[in-house]
N, C-alpha and C. Protein backbone atom coordinates (compact mmCIF):
# COMPACT_ATOMS: atom_id res chain seq x y z
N UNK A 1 -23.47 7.64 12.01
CA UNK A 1 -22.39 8.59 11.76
C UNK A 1 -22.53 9.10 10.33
N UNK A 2 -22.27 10.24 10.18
CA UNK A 2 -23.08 10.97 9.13
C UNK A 2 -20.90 11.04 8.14
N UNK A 3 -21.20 10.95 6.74
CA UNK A 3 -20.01 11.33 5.69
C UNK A 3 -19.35 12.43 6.52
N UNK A 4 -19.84 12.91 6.87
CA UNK A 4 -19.26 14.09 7.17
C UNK A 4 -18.16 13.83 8.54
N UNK A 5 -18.68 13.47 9.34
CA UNK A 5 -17.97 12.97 10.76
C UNK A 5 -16.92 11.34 10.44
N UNK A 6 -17.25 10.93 9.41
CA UNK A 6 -16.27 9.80 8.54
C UNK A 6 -15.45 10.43 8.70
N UNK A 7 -15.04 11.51 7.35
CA UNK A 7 -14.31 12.03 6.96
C UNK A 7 -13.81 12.45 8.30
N UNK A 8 -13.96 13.17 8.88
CA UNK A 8 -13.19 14.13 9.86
C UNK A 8 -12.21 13.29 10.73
N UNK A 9 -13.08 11.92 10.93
CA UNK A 9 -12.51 11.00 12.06
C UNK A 9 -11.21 10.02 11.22
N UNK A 10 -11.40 9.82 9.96
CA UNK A 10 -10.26 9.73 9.04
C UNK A 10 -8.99 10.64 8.65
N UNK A 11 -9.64 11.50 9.23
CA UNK A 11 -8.31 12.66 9.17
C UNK A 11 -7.44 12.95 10.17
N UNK A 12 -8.22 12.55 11.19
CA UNK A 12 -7.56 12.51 12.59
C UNK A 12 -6.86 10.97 12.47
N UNK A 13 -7.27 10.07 11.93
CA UNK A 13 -6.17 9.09 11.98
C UNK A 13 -5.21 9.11 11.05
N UNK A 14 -5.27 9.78 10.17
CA UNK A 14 -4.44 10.12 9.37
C UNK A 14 -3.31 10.81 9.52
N UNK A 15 -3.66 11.94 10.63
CA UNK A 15 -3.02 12.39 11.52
C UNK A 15 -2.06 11.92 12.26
N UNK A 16 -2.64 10.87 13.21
CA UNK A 16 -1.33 10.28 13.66
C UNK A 16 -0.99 8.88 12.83
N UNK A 17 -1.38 9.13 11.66
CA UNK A 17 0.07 7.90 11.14
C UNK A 17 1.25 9.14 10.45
N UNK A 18 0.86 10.42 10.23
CA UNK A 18 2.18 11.34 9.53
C UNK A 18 2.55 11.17 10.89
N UNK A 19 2.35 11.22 12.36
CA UNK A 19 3.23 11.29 13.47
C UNK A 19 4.14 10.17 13.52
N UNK A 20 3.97 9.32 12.94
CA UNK A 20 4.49 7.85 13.22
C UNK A 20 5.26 7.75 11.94
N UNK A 21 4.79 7.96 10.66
CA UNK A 21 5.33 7.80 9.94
C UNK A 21 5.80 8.53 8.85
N UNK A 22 6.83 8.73 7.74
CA UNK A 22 7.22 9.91 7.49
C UNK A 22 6.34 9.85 6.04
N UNK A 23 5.27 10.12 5.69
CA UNK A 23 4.66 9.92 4.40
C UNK A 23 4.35 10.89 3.71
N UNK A 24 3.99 11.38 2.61
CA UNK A 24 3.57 12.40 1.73
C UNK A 24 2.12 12.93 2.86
N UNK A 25 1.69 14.24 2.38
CA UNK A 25 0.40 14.35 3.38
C UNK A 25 -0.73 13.81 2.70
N UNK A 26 -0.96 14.12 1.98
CA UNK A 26 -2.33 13.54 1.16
C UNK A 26 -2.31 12.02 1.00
N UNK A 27 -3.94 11.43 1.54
CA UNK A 27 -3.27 10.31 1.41
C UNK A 27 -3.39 9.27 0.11
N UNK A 28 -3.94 10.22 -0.84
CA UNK A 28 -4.67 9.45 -1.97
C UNK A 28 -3.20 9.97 -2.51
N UNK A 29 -1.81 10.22 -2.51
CA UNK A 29 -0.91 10.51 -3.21
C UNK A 29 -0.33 8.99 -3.74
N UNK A 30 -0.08 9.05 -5.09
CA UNK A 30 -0.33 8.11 -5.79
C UNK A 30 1.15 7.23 -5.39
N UNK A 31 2.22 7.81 -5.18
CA UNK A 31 3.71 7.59 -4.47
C UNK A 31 3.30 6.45 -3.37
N UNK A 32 2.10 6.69 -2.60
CA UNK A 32 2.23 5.80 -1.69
C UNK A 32 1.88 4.24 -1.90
N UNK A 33 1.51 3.68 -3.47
CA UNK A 33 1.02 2.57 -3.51
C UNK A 33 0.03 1.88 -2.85
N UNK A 34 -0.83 2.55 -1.67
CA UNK A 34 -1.22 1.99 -0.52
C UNK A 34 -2.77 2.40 -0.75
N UNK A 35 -4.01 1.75 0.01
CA UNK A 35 -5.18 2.56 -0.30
C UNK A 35 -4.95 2.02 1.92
N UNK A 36 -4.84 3.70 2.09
CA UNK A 36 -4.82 4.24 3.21
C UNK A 36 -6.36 3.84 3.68
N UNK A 37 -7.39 4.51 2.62
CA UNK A 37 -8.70 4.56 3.09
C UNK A 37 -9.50 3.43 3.64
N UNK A 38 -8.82 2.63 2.81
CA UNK A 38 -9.34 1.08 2.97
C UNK A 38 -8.95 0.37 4.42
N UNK A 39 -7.29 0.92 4.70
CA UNK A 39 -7.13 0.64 5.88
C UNK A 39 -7.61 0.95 6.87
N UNK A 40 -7.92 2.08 7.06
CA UNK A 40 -8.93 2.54 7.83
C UNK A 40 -10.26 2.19 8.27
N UNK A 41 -10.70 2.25 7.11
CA UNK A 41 -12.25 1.65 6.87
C UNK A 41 -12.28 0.14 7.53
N UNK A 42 -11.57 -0.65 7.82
CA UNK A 42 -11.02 -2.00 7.29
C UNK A 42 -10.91 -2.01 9.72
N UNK A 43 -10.24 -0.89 10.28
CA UNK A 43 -9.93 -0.42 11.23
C UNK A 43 -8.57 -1.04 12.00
N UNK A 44 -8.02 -0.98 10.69
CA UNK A 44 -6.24 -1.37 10.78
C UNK A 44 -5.92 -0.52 11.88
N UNK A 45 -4.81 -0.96 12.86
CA UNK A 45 -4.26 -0.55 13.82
C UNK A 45 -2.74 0.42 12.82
N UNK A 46 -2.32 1.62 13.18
CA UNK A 46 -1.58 2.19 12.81
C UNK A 46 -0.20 1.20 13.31
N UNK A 47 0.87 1.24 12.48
CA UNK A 47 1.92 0.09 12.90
C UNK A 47 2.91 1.35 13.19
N UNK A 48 3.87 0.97 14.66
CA UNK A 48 4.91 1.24 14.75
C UNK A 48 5.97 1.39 13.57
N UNK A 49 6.63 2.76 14.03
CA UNK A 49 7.53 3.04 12.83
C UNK A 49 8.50 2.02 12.79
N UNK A 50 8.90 1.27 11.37
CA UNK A 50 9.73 0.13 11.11
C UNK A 50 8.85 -1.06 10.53
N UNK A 51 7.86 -0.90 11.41
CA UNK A 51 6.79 -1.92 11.27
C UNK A 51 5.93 -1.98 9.64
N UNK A 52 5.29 -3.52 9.07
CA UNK A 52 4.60 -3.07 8.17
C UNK A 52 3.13 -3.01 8.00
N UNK A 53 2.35 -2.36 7.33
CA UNK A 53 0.62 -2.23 6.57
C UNK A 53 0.70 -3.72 6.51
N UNK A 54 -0.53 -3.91 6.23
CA UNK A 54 -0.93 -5.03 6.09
C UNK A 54 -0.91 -4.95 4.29
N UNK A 55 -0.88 -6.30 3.78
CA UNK A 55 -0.60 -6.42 2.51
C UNK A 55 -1.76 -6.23 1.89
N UNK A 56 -3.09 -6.31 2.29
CA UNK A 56 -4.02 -6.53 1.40
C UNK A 56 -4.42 -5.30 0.76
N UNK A 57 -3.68 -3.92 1.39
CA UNK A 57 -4.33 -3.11 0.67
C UNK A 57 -3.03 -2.07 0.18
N UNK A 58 -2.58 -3.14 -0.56
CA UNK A 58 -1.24 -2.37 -1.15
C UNK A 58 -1.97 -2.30 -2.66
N UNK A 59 -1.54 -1.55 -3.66
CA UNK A 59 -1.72 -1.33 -4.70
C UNK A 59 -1.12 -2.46 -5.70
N UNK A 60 -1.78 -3.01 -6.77
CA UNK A 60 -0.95 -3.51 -7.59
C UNK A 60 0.31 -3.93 -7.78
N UNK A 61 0.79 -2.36 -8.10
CA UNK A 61 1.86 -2.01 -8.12
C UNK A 61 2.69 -1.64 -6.96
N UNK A 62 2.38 -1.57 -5.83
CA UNK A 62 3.47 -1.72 -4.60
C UNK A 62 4.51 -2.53 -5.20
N UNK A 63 5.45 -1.83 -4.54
CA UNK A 63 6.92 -2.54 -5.01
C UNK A 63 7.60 -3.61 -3.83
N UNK A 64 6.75 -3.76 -3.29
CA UNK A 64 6.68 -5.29 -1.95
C UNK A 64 5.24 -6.18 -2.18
N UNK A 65 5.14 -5.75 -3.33
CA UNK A 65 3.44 -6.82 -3.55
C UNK A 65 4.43 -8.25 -3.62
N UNK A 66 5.38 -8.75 -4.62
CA UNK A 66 5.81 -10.02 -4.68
C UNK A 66 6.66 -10.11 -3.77
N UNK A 67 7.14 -11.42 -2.99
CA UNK A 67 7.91 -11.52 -2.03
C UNK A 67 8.67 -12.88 -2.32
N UNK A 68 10.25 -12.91 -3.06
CA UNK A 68 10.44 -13.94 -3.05
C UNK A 68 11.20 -14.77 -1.85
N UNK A 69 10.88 -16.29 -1.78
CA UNK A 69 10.95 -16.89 -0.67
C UNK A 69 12.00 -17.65 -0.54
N UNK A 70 12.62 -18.56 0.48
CA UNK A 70 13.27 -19.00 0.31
C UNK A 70 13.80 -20.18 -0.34
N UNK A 71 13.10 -20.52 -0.91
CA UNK A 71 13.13 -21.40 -1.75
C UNK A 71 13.15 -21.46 -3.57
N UNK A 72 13.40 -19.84 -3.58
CA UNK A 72 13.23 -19.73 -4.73
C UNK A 72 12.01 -19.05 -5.43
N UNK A 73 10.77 -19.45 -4.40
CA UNK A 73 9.30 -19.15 -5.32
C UNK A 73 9.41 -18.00 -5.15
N UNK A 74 7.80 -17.28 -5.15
CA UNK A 74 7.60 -16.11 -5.35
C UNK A 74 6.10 -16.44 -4.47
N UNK A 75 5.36 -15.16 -3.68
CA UNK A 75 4.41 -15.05 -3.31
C UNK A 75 3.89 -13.71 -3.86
N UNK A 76 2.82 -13.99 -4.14
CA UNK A 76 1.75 -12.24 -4.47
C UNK A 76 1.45 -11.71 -2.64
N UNK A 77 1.75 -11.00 -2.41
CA UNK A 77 1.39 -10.81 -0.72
C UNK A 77 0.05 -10.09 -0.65
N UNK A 78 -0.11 -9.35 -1.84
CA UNK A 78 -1.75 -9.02 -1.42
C UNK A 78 -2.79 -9.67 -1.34
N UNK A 79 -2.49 -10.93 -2.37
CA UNK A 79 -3.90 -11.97 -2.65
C UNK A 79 -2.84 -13.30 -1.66
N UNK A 80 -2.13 -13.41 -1.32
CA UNK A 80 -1.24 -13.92 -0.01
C UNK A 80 -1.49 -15.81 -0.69
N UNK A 81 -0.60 -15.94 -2.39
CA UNK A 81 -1.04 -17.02 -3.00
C UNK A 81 0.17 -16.70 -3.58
N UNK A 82 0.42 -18.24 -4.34
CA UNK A 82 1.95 -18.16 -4.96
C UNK A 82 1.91 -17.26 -6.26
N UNK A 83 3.16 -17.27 -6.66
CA UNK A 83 3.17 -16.17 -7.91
C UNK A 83 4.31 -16.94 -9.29
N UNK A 84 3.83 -16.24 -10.42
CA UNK A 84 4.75 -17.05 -11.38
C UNK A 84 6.26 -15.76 -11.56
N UNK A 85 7.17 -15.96 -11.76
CA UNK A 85 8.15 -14.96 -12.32
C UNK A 85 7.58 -14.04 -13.23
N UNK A 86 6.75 -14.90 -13.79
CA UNK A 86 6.03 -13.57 -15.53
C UNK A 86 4.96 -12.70 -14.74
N UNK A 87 4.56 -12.93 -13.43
CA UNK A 87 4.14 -11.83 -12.91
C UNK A 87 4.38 -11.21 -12.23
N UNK A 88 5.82 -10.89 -11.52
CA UNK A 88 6.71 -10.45 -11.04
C UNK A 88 7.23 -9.37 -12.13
N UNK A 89 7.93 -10.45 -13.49
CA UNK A 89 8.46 -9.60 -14.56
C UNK A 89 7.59 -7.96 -14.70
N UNK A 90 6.39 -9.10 -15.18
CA UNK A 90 5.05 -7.97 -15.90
C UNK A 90 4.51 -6.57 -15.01
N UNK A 91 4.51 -7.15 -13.20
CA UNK A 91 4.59 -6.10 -12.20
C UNK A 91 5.60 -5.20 -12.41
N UNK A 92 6.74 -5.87 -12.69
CA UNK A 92 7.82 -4.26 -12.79
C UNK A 92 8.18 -3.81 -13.57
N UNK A 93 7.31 -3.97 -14.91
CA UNK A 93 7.66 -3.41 -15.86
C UNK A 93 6.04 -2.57 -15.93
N UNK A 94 5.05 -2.98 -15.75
CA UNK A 94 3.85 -2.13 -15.15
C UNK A 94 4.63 -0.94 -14.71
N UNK A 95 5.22 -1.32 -13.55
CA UNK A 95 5.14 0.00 -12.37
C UNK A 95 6.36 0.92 -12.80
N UNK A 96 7.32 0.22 -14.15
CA UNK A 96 7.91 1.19 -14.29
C UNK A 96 7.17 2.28 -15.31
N UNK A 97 6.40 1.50 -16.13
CA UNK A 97 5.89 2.26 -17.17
C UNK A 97 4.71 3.36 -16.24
N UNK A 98 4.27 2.97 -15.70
CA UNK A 98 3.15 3.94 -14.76
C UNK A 98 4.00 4.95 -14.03
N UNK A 99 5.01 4.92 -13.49
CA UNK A 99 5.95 6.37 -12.88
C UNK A 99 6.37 7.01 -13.94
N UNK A 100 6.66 6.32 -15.36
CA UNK A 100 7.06 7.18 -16.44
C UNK A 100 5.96 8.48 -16.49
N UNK A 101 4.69 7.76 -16.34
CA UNK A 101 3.72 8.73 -16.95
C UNK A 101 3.46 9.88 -15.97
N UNK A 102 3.68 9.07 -14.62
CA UNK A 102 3.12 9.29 -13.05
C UNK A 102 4.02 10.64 -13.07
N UNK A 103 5.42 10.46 -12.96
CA UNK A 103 6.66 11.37 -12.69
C UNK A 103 7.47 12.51 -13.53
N UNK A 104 6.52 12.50 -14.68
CA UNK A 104 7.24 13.07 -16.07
C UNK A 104 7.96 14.36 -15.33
């Protein structure tokens, strides 16, 4: 399969996840935290609306990367390993400083 027919066949799935889901169109739009491409590449099943991506190819800065549990801790959900608070802190103060620049 030649770059060329990649691409095309990525666009068509791309396609039906805007059917499914309500997202910016482009999918490298930086809003989405997500590397779409990867999912793809990867040959993630598109999830029912409600439903979630799989964690591993959330961005950094996704604002569901940490997940705290019930117990108090914290999990990193992309590297799917525990997490300290100072990287929780440091994540949202990252991601606020990056929309500052992102959103001016």
């Amino acid at each position: 399969m030649s770059n060329g027919d990649k691409k095309e066949t990525f666009e068509s799935w791309w396609t039906r996840v805007l059917d499914v889901h309500d997202y910016a169109k482009d999918p490298n739009d930086p809003k989405h935290y997500y590397d779409y491409k990867a999912a793809y590449r990867s040959g993630h099943k598109i999830p029912k609306s409600g439903e979630h991506w799989s964690s591993e190819f959330k961005h950094d800065l996704h604002e569901n990367r940490y997940i705290k549990q019930k117990d108090g801790s914290w999990l990193d959900s992309k590297y799917n390993k525990k997490a300290e608070f100072e990287d929780v802190l440091m994540q949202r103060w990252d991601r606020k400083e990056y929309e500052k620049r992102l959103f001016k």
